[in-house]
Protein backbone atom coordinates (compact mmCIF):
# COMPACT_ATOMS: atom_id res chain seq x y z
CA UNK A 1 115.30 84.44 115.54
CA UNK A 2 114.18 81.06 116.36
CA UNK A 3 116.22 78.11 116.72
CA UNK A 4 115.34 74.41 116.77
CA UNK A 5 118.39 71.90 117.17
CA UNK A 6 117.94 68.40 117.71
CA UNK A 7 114.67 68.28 118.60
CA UNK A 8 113.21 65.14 119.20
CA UNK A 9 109.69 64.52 120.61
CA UNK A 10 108.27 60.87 121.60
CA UNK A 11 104.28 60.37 123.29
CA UNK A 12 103.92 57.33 125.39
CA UNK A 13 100.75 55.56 125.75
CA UNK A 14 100.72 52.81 127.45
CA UNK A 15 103.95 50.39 126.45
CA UNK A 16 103.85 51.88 122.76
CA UNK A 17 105.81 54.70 122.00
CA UNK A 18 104.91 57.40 119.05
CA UNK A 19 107.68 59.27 117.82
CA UNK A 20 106.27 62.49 116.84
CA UNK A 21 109.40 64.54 115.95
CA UNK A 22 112.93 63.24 114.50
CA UNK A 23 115.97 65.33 114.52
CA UNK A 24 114.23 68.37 113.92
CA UNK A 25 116.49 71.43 112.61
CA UNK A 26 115.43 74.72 111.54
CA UNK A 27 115.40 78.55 112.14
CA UNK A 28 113.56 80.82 111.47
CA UNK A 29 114.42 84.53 111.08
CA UNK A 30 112.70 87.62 112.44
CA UNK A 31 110.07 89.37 110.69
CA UNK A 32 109.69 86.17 108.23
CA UNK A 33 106.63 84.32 107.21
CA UNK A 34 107.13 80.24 107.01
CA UNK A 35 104.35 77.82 106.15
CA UNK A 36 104.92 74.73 107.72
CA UNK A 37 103.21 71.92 105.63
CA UNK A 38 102.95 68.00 105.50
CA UNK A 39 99.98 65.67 106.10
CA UNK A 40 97.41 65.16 108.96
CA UNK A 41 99.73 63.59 111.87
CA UNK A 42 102.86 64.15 110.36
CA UNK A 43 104.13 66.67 113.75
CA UNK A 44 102.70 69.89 112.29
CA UNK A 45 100.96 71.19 115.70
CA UNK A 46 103.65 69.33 118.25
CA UNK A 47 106.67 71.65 116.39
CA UNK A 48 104.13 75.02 116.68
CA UNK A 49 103.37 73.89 120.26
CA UNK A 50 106.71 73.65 121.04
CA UNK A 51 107.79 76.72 119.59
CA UNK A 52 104.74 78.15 121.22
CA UNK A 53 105.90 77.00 125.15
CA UNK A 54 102.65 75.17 125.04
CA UNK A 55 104.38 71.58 124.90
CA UNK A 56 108.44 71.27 125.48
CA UNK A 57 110.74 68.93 123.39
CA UNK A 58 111.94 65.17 124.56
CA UNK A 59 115.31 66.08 123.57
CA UNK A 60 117.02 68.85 121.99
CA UNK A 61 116.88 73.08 122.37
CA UNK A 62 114.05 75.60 121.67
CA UNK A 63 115.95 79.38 121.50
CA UNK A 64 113.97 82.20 121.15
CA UNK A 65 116.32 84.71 120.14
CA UNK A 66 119.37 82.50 121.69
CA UNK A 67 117.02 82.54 125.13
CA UNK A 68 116.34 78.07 125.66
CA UNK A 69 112.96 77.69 126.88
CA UNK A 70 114.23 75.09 129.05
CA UNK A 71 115.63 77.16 131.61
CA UNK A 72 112.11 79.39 131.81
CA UNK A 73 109.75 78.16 134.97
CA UNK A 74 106.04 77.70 134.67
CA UNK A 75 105.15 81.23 135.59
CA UNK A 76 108.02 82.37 133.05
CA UNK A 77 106.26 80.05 130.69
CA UNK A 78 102.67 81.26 131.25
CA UNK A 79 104.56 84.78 130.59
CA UNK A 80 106.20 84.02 126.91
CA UNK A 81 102.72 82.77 125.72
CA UNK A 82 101.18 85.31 126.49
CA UNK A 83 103.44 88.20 125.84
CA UNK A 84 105.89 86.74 123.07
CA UNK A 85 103.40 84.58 121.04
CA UNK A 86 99.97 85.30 119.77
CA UNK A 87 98.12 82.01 118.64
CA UNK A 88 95.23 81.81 116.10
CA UNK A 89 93.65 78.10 115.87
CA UNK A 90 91.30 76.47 113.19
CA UNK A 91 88.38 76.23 115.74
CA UNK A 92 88.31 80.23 116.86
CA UNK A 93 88.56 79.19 120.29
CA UNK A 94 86.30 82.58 120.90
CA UNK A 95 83.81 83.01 124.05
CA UNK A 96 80.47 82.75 122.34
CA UNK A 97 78.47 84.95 124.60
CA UNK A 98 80.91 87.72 124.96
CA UNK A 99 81.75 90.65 122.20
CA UNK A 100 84.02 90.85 119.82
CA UNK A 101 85.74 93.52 121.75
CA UNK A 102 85.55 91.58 124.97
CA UNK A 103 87.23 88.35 122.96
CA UNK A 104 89.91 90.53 121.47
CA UNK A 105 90.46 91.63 124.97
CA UNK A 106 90.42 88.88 126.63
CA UNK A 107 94.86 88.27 126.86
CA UNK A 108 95.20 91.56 128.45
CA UNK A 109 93.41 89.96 131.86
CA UNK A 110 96.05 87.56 132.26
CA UNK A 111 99.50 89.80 132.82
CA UNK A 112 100.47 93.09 132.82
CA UNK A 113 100.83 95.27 129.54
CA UNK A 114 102.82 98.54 129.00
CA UNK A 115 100.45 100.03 126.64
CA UNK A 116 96.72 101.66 125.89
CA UNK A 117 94.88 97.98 125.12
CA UNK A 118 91.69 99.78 125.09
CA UNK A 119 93.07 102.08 122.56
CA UNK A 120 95.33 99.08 120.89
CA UNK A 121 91.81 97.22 120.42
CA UNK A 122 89.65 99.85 118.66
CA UNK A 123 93.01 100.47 116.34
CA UNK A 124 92.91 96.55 115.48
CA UNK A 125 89.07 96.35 115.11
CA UNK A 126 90.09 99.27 112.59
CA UNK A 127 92.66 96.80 110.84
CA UNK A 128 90.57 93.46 110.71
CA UNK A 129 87.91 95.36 109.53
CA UNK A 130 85.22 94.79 112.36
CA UNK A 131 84.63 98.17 113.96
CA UNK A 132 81.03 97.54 113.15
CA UNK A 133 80.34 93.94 114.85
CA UNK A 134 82.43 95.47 117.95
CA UNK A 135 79.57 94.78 120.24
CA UNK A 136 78.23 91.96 118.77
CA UNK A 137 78.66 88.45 120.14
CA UNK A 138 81.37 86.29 118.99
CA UNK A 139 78.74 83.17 117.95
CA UNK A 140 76.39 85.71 115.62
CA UNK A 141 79.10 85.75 113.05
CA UNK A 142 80.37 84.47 110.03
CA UNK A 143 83.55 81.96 110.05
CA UNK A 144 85.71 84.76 108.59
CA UNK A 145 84.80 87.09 111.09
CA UNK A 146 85.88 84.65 113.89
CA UNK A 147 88.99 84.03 112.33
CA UNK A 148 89.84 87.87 112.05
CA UNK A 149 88.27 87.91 115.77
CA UNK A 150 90.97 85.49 116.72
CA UNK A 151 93.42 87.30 114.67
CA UNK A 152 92.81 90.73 116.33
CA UNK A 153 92.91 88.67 119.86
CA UNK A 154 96.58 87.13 118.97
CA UNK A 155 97.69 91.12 118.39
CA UNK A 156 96.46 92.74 121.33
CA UNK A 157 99.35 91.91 123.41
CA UNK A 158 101.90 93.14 120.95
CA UNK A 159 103.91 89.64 120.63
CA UNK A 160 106.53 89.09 118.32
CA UNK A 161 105.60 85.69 117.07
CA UNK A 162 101.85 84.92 115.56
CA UNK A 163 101.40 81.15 115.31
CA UNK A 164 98.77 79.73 113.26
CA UNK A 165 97.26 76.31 113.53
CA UNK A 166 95.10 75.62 110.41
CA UNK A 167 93.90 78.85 110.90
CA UNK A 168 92.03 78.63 107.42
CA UNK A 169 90.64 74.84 107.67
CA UNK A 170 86.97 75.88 108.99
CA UNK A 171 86.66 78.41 105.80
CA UNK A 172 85.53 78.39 102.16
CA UNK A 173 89.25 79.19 99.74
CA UNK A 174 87.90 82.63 99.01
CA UNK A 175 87.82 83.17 102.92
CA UNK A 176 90.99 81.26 103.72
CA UNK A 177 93.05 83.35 101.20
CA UNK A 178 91.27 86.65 102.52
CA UNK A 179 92.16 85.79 106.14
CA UNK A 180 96.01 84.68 105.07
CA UNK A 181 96.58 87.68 102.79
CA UNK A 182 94.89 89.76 106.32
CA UNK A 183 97.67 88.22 108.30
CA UNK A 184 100.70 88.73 105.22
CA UNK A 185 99.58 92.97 105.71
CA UNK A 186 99.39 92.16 109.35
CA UNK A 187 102.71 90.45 109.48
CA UNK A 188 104.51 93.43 107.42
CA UNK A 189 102.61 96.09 109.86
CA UNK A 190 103.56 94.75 113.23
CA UNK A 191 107.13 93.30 112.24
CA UNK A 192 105.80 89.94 113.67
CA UNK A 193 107.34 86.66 112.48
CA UNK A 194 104.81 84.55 111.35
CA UNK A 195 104.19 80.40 111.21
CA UNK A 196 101.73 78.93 109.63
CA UNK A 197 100.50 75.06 109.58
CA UNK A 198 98.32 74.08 106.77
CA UNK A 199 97.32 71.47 104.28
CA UNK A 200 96.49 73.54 101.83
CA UNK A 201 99.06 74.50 98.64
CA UNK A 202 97.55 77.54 97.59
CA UNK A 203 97.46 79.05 101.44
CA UNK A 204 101.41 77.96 101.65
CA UNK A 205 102.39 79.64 98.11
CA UNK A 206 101.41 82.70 99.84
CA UNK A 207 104.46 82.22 102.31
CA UNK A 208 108.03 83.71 101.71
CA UNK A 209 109.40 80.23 102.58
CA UNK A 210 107.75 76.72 103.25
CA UNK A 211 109.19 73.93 105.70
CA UNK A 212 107.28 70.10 104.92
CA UNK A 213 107.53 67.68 107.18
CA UNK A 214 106.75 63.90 107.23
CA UNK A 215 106.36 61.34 109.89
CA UNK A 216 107.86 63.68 112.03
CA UNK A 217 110.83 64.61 110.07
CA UNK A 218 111.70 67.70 108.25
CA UNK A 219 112.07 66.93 104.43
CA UNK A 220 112.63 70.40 103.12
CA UNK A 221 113.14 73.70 104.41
């Protein structure tokens, strides 16, 4: 379960003051998949950072299953991202000149695991459907195959929460629903609760519920 209450979140630059998140209120229950919608600027990416331990809230609680992130350190921090959350971005974010294996690997350098990750990887290059470009490099491939690169990547450390930033805003529709309906099987799979930012109508129809937000405030949920 995850809990927002009372989030507010303001970014100074300068004397002027932006205030990127209002009152935010919203949960979000385990195993679900939420599309979180709204315009370009309207606080999309600060609420999945937040959620994600990536950015922390002016005001107000983040509870990841009743846990506040608040109360974690940096190194506890560093910890939930990489354990808890798996991100996926618009941009890939892959290493160009290392392998599709190597990029799905890549979390599994950073903290300890309690599980086969060499094993893990070949069974998600099995599921995202690139056994064959294993060895390749990340920047001779298409956009979808980055994108289920990226995907496989945010898996291999077994987290519990997948969130996804755009994640289809660099592909063609036919692509973008491919790579969302990937993540849906995914989702059901691995039990993972998933959030999803995106512009797009058709990509958020494909969600079991949809939060939209405005100028930083939630206007449905």
């Amino acid at each position: 379960m995850i809990v927002l209450q009372e989030i507010y979140k303001k970014f100074s630059s300068g004397k002027s003051k932006t205030d990127a998140l209002i009152d935010v209120n919203i949960k979000i229950k385990e195993g679900e998949f939420v599309a979180l919608t709204g315009p370009s600027g309207s606080g999309k990416t600060t609420l999945l950072n937040i959620i994600g331990g990536l950015d922390s809230p002016t005001k107000g609680k983040v509870l990841i299953n009743d846990f506040d992130l608040k109360h974690m350190n940096d190194d506890e921090l560093s910890s939930y991202r990489n354990k808890e959350i798996g991100f996926i971005f618009q941009e890939f974010h892959l290493e160009p000149f290392l392998s599709v294996r190597k990029n799905i690997l890549l979390p599994t350098l950073f903290d300890g695991h309690t599980h086969d990750v060499e094993t893990y990887a070949d069974e998600l290059l099995k599921e995202v459907k690139l056994v064959k470009k294993s060895h390749a490099n990340a920047n001779e491939l298409s956009g979808g195959e980055k994108q289920r690169t990226a995907i496989a990547r945010a898996l291999i450390n077994k987290p519990k929460i997948i969130i996804a930033d755009e994640p289809t805003g660099n592909l063609d529709q036919e692509t973008g629903e491919a790579i969302i309906n990937l993540l849906k099987n995914l989702q059901k799979t691995h039990n993972i609760t998933l959030i999803i930012a995106t512009h797009d109508k058709e990509i958020a129809r494909l969600a079991e519920r949809t939060i939209h937000i405005e100028d930083g405030v939630i206007k449905r949920h």
